[in-house]
Protein backbone atom coordinates (compact mmCIF):
# COMPACT_ATOMS: atom_id res chain seq x y z
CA UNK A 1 -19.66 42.31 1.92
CA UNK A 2 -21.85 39.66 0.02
CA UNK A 3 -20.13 40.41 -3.24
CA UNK A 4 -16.99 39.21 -1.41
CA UNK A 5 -18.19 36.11 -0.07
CA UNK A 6 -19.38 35.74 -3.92
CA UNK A 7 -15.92 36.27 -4.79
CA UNK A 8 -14.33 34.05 -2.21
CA UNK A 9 -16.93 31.66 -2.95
CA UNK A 10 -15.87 31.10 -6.53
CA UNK A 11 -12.33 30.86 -5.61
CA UNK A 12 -12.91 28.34 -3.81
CA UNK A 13 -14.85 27.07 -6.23
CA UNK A 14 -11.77 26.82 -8.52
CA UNK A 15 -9.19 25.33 -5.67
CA UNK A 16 -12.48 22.43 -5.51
CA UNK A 17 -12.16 21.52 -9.50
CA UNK A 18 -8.18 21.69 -8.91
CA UNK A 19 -8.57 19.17 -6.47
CA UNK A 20 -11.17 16.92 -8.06
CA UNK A 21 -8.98 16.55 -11.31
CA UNK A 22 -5.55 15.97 -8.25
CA UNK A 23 -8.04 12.81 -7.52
CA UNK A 24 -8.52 12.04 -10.56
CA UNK A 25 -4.75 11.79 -11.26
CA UNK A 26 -3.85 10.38 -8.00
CA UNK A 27 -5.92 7.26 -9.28
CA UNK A 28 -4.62 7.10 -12.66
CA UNK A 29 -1.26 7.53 -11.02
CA UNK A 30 -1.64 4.90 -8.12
CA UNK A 31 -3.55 2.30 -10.41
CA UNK A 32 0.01 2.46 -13.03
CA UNK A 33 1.81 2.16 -9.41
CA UNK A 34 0.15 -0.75 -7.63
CA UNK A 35 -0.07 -2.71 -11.32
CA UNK A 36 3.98 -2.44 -11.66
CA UNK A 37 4.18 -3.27 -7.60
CA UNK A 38 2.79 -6.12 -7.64
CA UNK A 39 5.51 -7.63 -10.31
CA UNK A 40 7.97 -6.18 -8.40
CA UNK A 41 6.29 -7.74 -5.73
CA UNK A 42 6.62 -10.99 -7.49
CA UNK A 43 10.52 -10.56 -8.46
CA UNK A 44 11.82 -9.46 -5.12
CA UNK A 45 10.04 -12.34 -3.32
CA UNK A 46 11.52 -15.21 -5.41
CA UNK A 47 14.56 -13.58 -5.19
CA UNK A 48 14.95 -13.23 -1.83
CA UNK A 49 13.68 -16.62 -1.29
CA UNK A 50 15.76 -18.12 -3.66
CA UNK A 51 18.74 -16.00 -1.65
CA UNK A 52 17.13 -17.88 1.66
CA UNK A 53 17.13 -21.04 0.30
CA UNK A 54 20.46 -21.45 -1.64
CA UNK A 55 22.95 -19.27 0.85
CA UNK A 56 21.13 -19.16 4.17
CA UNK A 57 19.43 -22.16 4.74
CA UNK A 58 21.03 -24.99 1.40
CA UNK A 59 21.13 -27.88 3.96
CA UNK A 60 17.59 -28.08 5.13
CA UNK A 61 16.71 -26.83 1.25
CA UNK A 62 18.58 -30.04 0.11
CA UNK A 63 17.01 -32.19 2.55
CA UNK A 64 13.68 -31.44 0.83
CA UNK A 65 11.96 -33.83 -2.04
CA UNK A 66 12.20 -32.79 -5.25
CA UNK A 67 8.38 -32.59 -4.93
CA UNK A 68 8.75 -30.36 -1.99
CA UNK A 69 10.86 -28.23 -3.15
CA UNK A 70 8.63 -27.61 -6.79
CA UNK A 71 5.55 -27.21 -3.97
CA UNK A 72 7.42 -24.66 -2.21
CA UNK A 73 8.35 -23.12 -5.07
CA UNK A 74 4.90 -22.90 -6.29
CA UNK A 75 3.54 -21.93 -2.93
CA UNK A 76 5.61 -18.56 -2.81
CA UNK A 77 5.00 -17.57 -6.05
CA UNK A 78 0.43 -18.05 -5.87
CA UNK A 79 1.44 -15.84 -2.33
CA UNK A 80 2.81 -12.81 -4.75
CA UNK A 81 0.45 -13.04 -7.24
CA UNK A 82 -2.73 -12.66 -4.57
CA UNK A 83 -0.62 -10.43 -3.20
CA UNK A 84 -0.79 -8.29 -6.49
CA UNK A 85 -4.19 -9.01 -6.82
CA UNK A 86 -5.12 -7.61 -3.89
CA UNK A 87 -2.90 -4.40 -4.25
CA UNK A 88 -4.64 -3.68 -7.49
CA UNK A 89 -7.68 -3.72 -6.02
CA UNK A 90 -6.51 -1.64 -2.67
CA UNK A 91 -6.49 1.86 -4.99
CA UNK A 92 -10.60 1.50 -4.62
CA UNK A 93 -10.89 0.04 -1.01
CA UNK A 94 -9.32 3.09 1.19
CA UNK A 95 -11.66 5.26 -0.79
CA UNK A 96 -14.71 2.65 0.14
CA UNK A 97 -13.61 2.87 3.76
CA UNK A 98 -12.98 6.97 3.73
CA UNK A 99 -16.52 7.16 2.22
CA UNK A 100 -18.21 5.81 5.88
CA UNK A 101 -16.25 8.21 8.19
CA UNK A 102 -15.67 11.53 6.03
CA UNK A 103 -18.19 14.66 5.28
CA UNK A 104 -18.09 13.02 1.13
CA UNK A 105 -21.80 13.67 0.57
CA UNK A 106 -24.33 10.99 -0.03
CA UNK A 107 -24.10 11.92 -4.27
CA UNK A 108 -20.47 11.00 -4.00
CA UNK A 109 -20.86 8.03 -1.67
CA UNK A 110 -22.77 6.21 -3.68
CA UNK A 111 -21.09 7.04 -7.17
CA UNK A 112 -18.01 5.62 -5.22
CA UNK A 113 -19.60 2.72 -4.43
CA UNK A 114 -20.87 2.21 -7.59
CA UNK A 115 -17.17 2.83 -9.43
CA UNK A 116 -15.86 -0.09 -7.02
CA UNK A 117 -18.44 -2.53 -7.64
CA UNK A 118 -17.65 -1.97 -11.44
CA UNK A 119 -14.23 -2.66 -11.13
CA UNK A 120 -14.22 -5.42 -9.03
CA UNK A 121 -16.75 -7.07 -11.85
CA UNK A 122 -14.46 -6.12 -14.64
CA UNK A 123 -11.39 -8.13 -12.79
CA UNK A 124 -13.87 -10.54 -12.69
CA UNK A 125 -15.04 -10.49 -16.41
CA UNK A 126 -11.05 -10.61 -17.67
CA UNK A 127 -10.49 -13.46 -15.30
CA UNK A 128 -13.43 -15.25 -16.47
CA UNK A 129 -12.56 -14.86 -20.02
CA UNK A 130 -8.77 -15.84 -19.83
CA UNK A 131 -9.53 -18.63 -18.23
CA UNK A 132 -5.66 -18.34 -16.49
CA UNK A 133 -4.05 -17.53 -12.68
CA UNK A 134 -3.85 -14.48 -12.00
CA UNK A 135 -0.25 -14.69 -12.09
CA UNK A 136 -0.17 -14.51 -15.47
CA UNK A 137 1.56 -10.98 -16.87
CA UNK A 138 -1.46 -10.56 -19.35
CA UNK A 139 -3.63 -11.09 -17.06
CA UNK A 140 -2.50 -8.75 -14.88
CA UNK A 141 -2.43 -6.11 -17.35
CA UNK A 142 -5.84 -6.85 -18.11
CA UNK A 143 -6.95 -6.07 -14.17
CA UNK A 144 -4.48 -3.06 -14.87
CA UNK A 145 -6.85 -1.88 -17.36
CA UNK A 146 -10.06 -2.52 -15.12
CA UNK A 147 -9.42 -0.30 -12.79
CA UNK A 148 -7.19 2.62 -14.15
CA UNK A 149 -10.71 4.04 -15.79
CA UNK A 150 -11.71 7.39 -14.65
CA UNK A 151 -13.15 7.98 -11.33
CA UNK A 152 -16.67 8.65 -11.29
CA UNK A 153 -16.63 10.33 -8.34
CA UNK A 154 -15.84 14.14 -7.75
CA UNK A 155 -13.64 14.51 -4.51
CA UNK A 156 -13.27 17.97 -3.71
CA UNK A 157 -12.30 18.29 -0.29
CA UNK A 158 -8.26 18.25 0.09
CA UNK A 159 -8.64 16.58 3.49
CA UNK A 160 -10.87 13.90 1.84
CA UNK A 161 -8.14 12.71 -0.85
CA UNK A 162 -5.39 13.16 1.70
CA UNK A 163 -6.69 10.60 4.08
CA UNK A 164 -7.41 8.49 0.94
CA UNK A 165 -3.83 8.30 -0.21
CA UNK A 166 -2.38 7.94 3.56
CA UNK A 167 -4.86 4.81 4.06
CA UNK A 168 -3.67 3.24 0.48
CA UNK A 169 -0.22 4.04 1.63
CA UNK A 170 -1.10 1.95 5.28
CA UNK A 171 -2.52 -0.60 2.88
CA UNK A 172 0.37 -0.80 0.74
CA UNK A 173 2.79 -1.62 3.85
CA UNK A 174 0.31 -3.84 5.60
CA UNK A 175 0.27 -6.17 1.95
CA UNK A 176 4.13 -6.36 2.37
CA UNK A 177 4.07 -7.59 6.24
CA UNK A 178 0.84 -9.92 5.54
CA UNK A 179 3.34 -11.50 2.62
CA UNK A 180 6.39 -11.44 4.00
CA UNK A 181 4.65 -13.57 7.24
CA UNK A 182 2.67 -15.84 5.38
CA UNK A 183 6.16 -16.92 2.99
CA UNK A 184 7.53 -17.00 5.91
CA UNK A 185 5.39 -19.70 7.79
CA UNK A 186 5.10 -21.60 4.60
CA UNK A 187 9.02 -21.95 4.87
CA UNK A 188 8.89 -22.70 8.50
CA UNK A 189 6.69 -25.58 7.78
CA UNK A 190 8.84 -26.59 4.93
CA UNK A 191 11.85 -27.13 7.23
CA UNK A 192 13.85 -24.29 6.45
CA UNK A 193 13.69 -21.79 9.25
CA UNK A 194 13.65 -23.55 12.63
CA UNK A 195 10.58 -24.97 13.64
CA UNK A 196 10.99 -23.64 17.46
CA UNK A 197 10.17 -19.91 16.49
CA UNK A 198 6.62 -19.54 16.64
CA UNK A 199 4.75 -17.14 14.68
CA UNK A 200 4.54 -14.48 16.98
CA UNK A 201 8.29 -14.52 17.40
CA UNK A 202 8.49 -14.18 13.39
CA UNK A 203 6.24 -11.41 13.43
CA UNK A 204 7.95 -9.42 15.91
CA UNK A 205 11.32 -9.40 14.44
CA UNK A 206 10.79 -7.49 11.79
CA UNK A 207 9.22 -4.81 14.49
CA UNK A 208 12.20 -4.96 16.01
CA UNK A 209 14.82 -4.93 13.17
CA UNK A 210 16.11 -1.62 13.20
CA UNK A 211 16.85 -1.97 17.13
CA UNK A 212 18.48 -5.41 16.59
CA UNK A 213 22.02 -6.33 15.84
CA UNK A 214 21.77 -6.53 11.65
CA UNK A 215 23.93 -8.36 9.28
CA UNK A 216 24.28 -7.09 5.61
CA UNK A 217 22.76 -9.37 2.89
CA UNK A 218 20.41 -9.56 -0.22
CA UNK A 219 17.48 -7.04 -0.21
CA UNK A 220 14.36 -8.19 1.79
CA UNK A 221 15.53 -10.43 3.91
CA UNK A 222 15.25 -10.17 7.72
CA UNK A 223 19.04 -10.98 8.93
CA UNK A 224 19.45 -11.05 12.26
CA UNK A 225 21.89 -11.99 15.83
CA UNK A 226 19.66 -12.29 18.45
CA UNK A 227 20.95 -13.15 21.52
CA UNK A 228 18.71 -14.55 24.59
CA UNK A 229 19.32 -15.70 28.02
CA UNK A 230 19.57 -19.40 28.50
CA UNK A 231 20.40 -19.32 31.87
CA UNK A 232 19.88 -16.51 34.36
CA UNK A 233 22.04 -17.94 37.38
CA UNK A 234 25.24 -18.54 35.48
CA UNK A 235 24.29 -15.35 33.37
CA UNK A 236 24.73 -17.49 30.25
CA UNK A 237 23.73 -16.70 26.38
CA UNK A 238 22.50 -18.33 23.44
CA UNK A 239 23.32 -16.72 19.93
CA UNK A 240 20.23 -17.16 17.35
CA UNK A 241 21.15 -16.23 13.72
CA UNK A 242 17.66 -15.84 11.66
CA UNK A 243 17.36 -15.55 8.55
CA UNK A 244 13.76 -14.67 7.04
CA UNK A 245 11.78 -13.29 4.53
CA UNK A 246 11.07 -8.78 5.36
CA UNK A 247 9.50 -7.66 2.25
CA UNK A 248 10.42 -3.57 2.37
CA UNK A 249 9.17 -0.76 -0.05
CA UNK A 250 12.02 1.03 -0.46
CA UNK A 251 14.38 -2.64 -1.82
CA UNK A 252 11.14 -3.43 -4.44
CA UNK A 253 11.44 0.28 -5.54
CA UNK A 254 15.00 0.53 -5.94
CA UNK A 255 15.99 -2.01 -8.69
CA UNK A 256 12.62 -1.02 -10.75
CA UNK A 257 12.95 2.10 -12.98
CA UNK A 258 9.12 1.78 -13.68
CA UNK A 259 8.36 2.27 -9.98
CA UNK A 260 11.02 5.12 -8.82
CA UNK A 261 9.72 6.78 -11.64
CA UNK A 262 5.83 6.47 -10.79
CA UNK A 263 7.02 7.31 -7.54
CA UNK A 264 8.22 10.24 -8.09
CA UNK A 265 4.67 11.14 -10.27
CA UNK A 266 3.06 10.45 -6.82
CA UNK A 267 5.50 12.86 -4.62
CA UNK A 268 4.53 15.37 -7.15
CA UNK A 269 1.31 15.08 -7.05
CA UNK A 270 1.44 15.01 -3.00
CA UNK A 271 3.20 18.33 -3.28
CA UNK A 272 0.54 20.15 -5.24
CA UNK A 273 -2.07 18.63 -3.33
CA UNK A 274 -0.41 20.17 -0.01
CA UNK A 275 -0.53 23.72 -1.80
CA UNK A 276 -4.07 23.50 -2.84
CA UNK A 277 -4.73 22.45 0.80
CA UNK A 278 -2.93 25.34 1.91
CA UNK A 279 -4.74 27.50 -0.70
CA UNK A 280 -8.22 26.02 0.34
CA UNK A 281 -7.65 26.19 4.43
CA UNK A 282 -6.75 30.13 3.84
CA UNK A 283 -10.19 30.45 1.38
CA UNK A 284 -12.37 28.92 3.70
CA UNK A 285 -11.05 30.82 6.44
CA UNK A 286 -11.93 34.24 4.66
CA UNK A 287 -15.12 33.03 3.83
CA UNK A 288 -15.56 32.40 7.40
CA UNK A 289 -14.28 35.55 8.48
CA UNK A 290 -16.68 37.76 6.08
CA UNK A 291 -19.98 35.79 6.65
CA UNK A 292 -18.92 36.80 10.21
CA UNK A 293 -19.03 40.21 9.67
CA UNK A 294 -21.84 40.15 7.95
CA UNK A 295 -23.78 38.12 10.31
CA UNK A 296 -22.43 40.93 12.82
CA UNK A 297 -23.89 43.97 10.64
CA UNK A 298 -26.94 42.16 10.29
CA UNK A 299 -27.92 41.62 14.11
CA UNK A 300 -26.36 44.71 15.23
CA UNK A 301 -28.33 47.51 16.94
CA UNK A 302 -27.17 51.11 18.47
């Protein structure tokens, strides 16, 4: 019986490197990922505002200043490049926040900690020495490079890098809503969507998009009928068409052959992490099983 814990033991052993070297690509692959995102990032949202500004809304965008208009201009595009800052930086902080709720042990922990605080200085360092905004293409490659180094850390609990990649996954889709809110109160205070929606009212629409009454148009763009109740004793309506900025994955994916196909690198590597999951649940469950049975042999009397 101890020979086939032994056994079971090293099997498990093997399904643990598997998934360490998984991690290891999962980071390669989601560093390649968030760096080509956050262009795309950049493309769809002057895009769609341009769409906003020139079809939906070309009165109140002709009303502006020249100045105002370069400003606003200006102002969307520094929100996509933070935007892509941050997302480059996201592949470390899900794995920062996993490390202070999951069983990682302490060697790991601080490795992990250690990894993060070295790529955070070498965005720093290339920054520093380019001397440009970060929403310069070169200098995003050079961040690129920062952080798509190997992982010092050894993750080799499936559970562990699956709750990793679903939290950089939440933290991918709460980068789009953050940006697609703020570009959107920047154009409310520009004079392009009506001043009497207040922000709340812009953040719940796109909530309740896919129950709403949509219009086709451009890619991420948040086109909408609403219609509200002006006047509940003569049962009266008011129609509201809004128009606004609704960043979604699946429209900066589509148009971007670099991204579909890293995407598809990541499915792949979801599906072999969900068989080596499999794979490990079933090992530690025999293990659990014979050091049962031994443990019953060894305290058992007639």
């Amino acid at each position: 019986m101890a020979r086939a814990i032994e056994r079971i033991e090293r099997e498990i052993g093997v399904l643990e490197q598997t998934i360490a070297e998984l991690a290891e690509e999962f980071y390669n692959v989601y560093s390649r990922y968030l760096t080509a995102l956050g262009q795309g990032i950049r493309q769809q949202l002057i895009v769609a505002t341009y769409h906003l500004c020139t079809q939906s809304y070309p009165e109140e965008f002709l009303s502006l200043s020249f100045n105002q208009r370069q400003k606003l201009q200006q102002t969307i595009k520094q929100l996509a490049d933070r935007t892509a800052q941050e997302l480059i930086l996201q592949v470390n902080s899900p794995m920062q926040e996993k490390s202070r709720s999951s069983s990682i042990n302490e060697l790991e922990i601080s490795e992990l900690r250690e990894l993060i605080e070295e790529s955070i200085a070498e965005v720093e360092a290339q920054e520093s020495e380019s001397e440009k905004p970060f929403s310069e293409s070169d200098s995003l490659e050079s961040n690129a490079e920062a952080t798509t180094s190997k992982p010092n850390t050894q993750i080799k609990n499936p559970e562990a890098l699956l709750q990793w990649q679903e939290k950089l996954e939440s933290a991918i889709a709460k980068s789009l809503q953050k940006l697609s809110r703020d570009s959107n109160l920047k154009l409310q205070q520009a004079g392009l969507l009506p001043k009497k929606l207040p922000e709340p009212v812009l953040e719940a629409a796109a909530k309740v998009e896919a129950a709403a009454e949509t219009m086709p148009g451009p890619p991420n763009l948040l086109n909408l009928v609403i219609e509200t109740e002006s006047d509940r004793e003569s049962q009266s309506s008011t129609v509201t068409h809004l128009v606004a900025i609704h960043l979604r994955l699946s429209e900066i994916e589509f148009p971007d052959s670099t991204l579909t196909t890293i995407r598809q690198q990541i499915r792949n590597l979801s599906v072999r992490l969900h068989t080596t999951r499999r794979e490990y649940q079933k090992k530690q469950r025999e293990k659990a099983i014979a050091e049962a049975e031994l443990a019953w042999r060894a305290s058992w009397f007639d």
